[in-house]
ModelCIF file with pLDDT and N, C-alpha, C, O atoms, coordinates in Angstrom:
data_MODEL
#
_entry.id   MODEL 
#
_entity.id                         1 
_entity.type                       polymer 
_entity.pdbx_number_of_molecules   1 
#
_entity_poly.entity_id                      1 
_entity_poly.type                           'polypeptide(L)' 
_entity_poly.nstd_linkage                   no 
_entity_poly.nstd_monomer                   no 
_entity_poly.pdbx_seq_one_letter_code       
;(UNK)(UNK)(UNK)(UNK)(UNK)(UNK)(UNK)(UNK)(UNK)(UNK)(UNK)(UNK)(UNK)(UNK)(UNK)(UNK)
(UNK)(UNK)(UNK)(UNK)(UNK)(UNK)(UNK)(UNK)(UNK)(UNK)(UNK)(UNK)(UNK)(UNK)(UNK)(UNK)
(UNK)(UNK)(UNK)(UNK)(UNK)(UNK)(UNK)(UNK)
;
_entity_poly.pdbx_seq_one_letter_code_can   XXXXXXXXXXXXXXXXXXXXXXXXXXXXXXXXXXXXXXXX 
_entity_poly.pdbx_strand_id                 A 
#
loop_
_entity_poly_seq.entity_id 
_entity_poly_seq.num 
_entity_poly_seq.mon_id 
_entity_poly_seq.hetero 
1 1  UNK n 
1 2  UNK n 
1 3  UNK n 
1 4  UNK n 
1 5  UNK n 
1 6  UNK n 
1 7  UNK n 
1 8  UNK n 
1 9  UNK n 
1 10 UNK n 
1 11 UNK n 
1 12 UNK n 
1 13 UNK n 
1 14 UNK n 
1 15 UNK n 
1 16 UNK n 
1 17 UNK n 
1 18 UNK n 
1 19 UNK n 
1 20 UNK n 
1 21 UNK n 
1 22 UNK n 
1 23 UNK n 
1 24 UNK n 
1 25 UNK n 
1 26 UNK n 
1 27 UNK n 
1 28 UNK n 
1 29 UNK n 
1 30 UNK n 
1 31 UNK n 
1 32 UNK n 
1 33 UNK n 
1 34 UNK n 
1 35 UNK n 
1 36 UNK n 
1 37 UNK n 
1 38 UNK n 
1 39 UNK n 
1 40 UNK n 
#
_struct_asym.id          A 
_struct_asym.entity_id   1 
#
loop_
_ma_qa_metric.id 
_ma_qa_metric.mode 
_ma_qa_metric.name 
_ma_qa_metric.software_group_id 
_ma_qa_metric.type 
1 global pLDDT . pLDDT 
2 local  pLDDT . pLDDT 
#
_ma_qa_metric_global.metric_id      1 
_ma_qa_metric_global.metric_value   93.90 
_ma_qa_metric_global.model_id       1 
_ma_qa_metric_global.ordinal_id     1 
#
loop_
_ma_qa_metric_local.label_asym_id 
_ma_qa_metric_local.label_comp_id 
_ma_qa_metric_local.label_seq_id 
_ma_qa_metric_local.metric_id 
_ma_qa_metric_local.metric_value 
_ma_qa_metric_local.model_id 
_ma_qa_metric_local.ordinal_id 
A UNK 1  2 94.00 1 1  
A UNK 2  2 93.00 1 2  
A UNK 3  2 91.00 1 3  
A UNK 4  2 92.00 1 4  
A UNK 5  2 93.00 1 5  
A UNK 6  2 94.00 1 6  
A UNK 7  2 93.00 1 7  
A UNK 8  2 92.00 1 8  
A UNK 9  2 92.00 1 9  
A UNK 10 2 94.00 1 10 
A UNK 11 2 95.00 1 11 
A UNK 12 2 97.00 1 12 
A UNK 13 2 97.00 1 13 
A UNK 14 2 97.00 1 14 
A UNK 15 2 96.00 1 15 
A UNK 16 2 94.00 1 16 
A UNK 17 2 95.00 1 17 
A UNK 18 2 94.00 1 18 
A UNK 19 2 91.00 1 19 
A UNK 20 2 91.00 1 20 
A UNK 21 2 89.00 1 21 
A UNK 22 2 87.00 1 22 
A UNK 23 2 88.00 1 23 
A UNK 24 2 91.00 1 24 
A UNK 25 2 92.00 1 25 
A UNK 26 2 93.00 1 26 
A UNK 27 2 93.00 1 27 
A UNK 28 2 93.00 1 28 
A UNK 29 2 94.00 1 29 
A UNK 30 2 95.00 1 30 
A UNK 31 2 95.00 1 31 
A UNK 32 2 96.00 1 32 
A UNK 33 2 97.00 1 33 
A UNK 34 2 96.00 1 34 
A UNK 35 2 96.00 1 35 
A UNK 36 2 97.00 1 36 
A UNK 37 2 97.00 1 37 
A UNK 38 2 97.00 1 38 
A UNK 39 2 97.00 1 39 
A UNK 40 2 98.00 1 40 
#
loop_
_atom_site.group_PDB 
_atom_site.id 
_atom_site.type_symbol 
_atom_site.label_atom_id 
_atom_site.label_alt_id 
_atom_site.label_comp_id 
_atom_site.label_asym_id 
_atom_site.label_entity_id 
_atom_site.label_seq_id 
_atom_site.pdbx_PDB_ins_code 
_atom_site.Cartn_x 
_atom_site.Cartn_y 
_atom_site.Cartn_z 
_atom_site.occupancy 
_atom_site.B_iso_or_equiv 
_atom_site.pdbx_formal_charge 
_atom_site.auth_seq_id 
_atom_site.auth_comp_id 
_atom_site.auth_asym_id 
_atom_site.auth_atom_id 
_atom_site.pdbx_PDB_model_num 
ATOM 1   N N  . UNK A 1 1  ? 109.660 69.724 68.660 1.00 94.00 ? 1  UNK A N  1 
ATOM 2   C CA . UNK A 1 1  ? 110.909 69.691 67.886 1.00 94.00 ? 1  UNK A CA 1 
ATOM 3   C C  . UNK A 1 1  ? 111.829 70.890 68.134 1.00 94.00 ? 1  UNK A C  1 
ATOM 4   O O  . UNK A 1 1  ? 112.812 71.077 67.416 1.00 94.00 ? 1  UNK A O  1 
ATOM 5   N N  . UNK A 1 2  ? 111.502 71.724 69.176 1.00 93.00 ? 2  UNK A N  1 
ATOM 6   C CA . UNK A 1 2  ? 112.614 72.743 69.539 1.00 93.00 ? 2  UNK A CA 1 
ATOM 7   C C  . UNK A 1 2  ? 113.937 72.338 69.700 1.00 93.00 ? 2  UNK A C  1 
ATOM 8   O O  . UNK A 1 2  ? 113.986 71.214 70.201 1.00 93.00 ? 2  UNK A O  1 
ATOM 9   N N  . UNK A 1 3  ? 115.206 72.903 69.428 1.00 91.00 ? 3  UNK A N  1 
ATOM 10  C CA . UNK A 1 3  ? 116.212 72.468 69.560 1.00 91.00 ? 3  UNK A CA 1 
ATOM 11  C C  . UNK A 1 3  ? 116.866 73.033 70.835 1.00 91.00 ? 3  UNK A C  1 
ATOM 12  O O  . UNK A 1 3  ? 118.057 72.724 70.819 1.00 91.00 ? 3  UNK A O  1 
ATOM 13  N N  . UNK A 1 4  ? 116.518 73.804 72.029 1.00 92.00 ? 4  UNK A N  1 
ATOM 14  C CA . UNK A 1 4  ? 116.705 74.319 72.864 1.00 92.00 ? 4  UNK A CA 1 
ATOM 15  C C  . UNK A 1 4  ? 116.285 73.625 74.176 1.00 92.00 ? 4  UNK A C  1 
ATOM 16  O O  . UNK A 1 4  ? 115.100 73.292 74.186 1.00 92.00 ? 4  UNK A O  1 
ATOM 17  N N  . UNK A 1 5  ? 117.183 73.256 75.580 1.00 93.00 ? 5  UNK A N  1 
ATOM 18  C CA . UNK A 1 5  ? 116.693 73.296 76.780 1.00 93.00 ? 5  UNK A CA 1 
ATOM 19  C C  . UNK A 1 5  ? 115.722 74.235 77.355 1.00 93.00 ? 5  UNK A C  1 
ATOM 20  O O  . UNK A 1 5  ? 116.246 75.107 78.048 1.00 93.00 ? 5  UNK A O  1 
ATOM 21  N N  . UNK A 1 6  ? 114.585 74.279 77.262 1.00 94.00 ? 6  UNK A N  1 
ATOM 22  C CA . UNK A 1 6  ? 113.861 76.113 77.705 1.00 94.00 ? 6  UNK A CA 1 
ATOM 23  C C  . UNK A 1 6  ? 114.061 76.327 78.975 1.00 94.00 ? 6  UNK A C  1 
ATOM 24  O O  . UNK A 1 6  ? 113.796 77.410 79.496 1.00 94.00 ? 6  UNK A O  1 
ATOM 25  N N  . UNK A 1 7  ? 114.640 75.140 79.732 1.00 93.00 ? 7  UNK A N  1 
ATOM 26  C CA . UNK A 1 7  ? 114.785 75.834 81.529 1.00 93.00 ? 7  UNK A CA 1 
ATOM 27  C C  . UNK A 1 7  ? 116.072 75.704 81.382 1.00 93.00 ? 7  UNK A C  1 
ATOM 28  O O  . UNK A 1 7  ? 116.209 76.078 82.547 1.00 93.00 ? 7  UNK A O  1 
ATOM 29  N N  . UNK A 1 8  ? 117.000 75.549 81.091 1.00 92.00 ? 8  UNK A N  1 
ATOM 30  C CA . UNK A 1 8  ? 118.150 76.138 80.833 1.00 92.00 ? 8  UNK A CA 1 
ATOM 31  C C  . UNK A 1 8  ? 118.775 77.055 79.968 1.00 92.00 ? 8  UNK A C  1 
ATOM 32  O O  . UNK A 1 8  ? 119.969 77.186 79.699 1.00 92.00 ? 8  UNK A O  1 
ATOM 33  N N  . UNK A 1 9  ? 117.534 77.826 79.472 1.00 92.00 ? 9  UNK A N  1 
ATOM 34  C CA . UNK A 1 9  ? 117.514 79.096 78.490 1.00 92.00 ? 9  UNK A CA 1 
ATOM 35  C C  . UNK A 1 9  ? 117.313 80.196 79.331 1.00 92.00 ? 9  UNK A C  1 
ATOM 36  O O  . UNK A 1 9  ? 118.098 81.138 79.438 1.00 92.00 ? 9  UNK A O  1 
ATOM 37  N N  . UNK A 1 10 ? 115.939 80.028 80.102 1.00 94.00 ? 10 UNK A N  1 
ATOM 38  C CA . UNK A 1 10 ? 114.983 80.755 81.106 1.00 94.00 ? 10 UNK A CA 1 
ATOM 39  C C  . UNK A 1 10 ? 114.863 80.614 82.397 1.00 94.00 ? 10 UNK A C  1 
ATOM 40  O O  . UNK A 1 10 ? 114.493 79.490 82.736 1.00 94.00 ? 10 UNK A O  1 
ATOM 41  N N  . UNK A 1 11 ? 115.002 81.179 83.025 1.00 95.00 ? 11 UNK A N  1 
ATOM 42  C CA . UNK A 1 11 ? 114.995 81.309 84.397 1.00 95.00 ? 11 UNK A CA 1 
ATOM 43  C C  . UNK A 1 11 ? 113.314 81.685 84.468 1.00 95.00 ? 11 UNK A C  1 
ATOM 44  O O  . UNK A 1 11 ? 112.866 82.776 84.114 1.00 95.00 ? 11 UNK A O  1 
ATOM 45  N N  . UNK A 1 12 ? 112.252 80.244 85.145 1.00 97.00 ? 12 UNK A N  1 
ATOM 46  C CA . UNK A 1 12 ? 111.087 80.401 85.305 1.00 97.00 ? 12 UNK A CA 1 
ATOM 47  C C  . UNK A 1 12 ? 110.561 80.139 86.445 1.00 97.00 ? 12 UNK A C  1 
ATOM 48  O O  . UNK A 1 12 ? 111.310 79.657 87.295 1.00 97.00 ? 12 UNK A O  1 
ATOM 49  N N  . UNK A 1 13 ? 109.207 80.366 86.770 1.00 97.00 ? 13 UNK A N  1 
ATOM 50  C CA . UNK A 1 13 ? 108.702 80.431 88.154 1.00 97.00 ? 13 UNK A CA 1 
ATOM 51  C C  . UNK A 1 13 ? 107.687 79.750 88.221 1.00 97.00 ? 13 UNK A C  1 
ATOM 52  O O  . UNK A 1 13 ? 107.117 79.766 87.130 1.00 97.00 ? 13 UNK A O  1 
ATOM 53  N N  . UNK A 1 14 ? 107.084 79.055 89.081 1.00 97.00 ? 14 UNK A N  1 
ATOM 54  C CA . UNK A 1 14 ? 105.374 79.270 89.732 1.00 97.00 ? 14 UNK A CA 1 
ATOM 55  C C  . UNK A 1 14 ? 104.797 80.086 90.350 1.00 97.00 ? 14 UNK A C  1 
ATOM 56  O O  . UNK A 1 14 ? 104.888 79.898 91.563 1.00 97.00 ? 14 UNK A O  1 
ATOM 57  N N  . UNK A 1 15 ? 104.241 80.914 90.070 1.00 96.00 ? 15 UNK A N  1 
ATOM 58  C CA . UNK A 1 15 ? 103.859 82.272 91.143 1.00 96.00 ? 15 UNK A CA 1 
ATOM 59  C C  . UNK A 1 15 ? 102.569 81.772 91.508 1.00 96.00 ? 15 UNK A C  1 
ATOM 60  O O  . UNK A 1 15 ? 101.670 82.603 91.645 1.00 96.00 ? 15 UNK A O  1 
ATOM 61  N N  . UNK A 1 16 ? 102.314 80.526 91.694 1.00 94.00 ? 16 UNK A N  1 
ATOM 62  C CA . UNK A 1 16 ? 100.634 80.619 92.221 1.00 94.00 ? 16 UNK A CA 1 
ATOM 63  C C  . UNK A 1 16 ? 99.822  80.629 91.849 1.00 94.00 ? 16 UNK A C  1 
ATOM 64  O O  . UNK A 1 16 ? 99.784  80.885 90.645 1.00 94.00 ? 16 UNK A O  1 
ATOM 65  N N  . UNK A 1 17 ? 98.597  80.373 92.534 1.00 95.00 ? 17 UNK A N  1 
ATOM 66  C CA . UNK A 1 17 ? 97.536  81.040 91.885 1.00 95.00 ? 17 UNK A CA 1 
ATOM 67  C C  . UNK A 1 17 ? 96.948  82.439 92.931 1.00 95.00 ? 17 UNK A C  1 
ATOM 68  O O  . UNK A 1 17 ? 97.185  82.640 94.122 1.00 95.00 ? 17 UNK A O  1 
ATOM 69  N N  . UNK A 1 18 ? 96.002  83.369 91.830 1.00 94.00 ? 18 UNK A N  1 
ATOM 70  C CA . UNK A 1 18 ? 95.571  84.465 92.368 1.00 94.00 ? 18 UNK A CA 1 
ATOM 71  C C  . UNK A 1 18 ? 94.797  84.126 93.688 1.00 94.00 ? 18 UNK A C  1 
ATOM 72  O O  . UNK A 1 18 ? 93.962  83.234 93.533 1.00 94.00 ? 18 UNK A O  1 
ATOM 73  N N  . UNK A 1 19 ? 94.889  84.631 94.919 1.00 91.00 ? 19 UNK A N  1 
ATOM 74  C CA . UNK A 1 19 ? 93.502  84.454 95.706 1.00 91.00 ? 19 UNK A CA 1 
ATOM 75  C C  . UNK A 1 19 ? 92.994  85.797 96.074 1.00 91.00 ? 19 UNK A C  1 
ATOM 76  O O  . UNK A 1 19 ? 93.597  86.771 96.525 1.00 91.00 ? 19 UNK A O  1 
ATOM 77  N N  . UNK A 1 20 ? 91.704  85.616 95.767 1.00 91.00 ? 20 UNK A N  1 
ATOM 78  C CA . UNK A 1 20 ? 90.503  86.549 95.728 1.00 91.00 ? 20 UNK A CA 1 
ATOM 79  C C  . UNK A 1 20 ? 89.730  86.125 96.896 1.00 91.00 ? 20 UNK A C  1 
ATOM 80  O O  . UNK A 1 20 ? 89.871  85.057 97.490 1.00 91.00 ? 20 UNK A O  1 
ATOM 81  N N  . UNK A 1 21 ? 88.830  87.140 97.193 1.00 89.00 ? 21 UNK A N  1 
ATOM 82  C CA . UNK A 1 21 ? 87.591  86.735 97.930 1.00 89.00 ? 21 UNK A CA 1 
ATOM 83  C C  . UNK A 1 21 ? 86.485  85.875 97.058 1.00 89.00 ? 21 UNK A C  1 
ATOM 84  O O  . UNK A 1 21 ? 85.913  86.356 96.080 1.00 89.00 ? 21 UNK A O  1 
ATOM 85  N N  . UNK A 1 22 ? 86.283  84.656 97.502 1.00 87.00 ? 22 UNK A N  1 
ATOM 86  C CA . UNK A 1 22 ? 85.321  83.692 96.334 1.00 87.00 ? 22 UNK A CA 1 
ATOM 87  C C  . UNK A 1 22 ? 84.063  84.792 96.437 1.00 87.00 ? 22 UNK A C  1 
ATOM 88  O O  . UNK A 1 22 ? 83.515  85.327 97.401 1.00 87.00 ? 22 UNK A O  1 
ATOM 89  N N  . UNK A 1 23 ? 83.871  84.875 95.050 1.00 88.00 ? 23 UNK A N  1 
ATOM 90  C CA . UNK A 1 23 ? 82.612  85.241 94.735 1.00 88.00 ? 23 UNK A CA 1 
ATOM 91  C C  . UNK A 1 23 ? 82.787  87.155 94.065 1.00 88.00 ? 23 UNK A C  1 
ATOM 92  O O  . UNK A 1 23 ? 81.930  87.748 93.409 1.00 88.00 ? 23 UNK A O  1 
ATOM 93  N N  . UNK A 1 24 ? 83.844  87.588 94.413 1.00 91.00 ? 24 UNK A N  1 
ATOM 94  C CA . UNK A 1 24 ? 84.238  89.070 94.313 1.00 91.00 ? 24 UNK A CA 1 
ATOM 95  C C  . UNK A 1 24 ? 84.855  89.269 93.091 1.00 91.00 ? 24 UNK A C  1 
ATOM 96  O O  . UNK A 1 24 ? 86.065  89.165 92.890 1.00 91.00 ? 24 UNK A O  1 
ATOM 97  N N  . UNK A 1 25 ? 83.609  89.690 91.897 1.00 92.00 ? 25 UNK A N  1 
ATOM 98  C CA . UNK A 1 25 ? 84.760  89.464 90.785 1.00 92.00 ? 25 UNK A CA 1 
ATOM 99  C C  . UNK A 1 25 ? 85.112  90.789 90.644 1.00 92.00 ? 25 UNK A C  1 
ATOM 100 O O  . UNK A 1 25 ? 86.044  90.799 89.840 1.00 92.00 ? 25 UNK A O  1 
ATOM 101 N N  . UNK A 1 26 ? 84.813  92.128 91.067 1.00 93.00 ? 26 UNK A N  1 
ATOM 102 C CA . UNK A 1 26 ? 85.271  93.285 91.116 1.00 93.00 ? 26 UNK A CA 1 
ATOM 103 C C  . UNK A 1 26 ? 87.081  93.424 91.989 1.00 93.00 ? 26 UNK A C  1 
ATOM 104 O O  . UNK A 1 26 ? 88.057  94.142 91.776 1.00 93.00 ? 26 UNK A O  1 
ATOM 105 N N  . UNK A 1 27 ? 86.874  92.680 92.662 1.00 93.00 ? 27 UNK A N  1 
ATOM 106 C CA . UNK A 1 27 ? 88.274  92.202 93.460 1.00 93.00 ? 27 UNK A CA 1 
ATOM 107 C C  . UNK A 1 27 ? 89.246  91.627 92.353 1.00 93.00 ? 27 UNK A C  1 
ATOM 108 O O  . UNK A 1 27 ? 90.336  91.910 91.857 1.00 93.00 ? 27 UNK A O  1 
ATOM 109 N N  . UNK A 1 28 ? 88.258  90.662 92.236 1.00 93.00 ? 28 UNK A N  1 
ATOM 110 C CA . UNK A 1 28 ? 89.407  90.028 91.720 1.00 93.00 ? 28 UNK A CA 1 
ATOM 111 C C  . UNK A 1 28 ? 89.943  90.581 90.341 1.00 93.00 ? 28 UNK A C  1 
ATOM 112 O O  . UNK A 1 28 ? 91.142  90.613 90.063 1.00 93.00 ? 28 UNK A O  1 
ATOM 113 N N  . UNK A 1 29 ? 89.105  90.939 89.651 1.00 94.00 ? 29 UNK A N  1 
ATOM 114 C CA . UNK A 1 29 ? 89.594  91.916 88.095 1.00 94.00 ? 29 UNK A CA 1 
ATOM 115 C C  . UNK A 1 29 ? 91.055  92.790 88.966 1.00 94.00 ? 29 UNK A C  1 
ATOM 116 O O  . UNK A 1 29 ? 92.237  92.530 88.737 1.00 94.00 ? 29 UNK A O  1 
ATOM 117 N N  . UNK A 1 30 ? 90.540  93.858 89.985 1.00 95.00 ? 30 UNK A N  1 
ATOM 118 C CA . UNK A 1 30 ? 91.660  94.604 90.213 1.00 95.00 ? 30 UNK A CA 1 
ATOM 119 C C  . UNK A 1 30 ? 92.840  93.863 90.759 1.00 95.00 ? 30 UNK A C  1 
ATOM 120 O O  . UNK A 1 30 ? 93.952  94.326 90.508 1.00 95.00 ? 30 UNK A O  1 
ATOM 121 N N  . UNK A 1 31 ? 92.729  92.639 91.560 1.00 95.00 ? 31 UNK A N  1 
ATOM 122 C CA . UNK A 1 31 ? 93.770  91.983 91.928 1.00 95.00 ? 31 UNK A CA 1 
ATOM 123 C C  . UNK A 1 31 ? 94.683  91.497 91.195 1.00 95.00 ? 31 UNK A C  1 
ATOM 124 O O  . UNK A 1 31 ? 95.787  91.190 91.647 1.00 95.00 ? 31 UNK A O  1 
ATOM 125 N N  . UNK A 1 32 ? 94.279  91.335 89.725 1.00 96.00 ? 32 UNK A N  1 
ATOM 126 C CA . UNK A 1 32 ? 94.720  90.743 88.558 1.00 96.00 ? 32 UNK A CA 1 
ATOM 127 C C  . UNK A 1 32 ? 95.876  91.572 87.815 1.00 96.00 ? 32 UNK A C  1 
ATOM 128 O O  . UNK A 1 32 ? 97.038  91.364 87.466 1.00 96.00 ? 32 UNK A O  1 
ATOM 129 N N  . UNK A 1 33 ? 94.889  92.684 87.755 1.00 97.00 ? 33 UNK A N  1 
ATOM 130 C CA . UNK A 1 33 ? 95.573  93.868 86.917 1.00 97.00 ? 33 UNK A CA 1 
ATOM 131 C C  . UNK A 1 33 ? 96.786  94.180 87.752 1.00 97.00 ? 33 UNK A C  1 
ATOM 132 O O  . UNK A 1 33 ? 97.867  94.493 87.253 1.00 97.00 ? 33 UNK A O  1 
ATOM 133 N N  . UNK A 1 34 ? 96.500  94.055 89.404 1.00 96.00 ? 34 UNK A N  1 
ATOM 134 C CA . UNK A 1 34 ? 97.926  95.025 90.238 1.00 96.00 ? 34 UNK A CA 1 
ATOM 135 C C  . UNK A 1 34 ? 99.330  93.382 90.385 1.00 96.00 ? 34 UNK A C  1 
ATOM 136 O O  . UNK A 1 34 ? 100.503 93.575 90.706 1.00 96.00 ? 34 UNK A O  1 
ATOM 137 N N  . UNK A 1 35 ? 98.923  92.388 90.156 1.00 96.00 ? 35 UNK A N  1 
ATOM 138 C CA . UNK A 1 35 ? 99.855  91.462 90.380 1.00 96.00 ? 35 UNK A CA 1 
ATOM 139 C C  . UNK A 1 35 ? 100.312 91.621 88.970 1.00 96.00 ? 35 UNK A C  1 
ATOM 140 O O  . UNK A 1 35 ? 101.463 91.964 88.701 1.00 96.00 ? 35 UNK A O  1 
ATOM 141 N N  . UNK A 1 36 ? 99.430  91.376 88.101 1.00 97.00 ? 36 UNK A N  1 
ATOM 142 C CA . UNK A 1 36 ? 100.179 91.305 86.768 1.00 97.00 ? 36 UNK A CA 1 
ATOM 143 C C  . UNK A 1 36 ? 101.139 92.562 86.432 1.00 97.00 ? 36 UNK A C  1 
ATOM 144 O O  . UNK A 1 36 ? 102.244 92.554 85.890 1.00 97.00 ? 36 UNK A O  1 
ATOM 145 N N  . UNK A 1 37 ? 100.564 93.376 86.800 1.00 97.00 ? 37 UNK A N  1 
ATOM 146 C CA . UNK A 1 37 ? 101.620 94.830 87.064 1.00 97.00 ? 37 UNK A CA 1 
ATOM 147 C C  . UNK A 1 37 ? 102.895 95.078 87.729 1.00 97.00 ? 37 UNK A C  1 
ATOM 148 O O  . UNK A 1 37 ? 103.848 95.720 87.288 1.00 97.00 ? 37 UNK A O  1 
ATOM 149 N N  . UNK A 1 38 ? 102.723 94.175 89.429 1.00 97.00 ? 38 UNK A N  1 
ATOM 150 C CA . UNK A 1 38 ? 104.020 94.023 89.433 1.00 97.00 ? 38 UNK A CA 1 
ATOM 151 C C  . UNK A 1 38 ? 104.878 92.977 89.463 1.00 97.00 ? 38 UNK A C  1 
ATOM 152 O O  . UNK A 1 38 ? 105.962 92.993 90.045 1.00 97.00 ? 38 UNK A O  1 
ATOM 153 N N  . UNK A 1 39 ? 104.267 91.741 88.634 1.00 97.00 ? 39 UNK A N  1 
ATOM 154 C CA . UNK A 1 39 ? 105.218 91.425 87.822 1.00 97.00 ? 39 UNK A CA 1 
ATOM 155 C C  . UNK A 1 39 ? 105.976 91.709 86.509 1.00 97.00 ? 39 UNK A C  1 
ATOM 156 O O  . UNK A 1 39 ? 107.150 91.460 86.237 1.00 97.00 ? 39 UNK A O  1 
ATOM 157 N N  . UNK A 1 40 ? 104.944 92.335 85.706 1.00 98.00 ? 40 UNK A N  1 
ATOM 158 C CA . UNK A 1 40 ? 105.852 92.784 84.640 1.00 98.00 ? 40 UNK A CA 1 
ATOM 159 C C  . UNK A 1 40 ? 107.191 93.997 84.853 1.00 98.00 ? 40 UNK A C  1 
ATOM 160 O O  . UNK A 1 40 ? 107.899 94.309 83.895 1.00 98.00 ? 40 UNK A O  1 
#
């Protein structure tokens, strides 16, 4: 029941998904933290 277009409010994206080395979750934690970083 929003009364708003939200993609004609927001300018939004798909950025993907993360890729990691399968199986590397030490990778991938830090890969997480530095993308999410520079996206914000």
């Amino acid at each position: 029941p929003w009364k708003f277009n939200l993609l004609k409010q927001v300018s939004a994206i798909d950025a993907g998904d993360l890729v990691y080395d399968c199986g590397d979750a030490q990778q991938f934690t830090q890969k997480v933290e530095n993308a999410a970083s520079e996206l914000l």
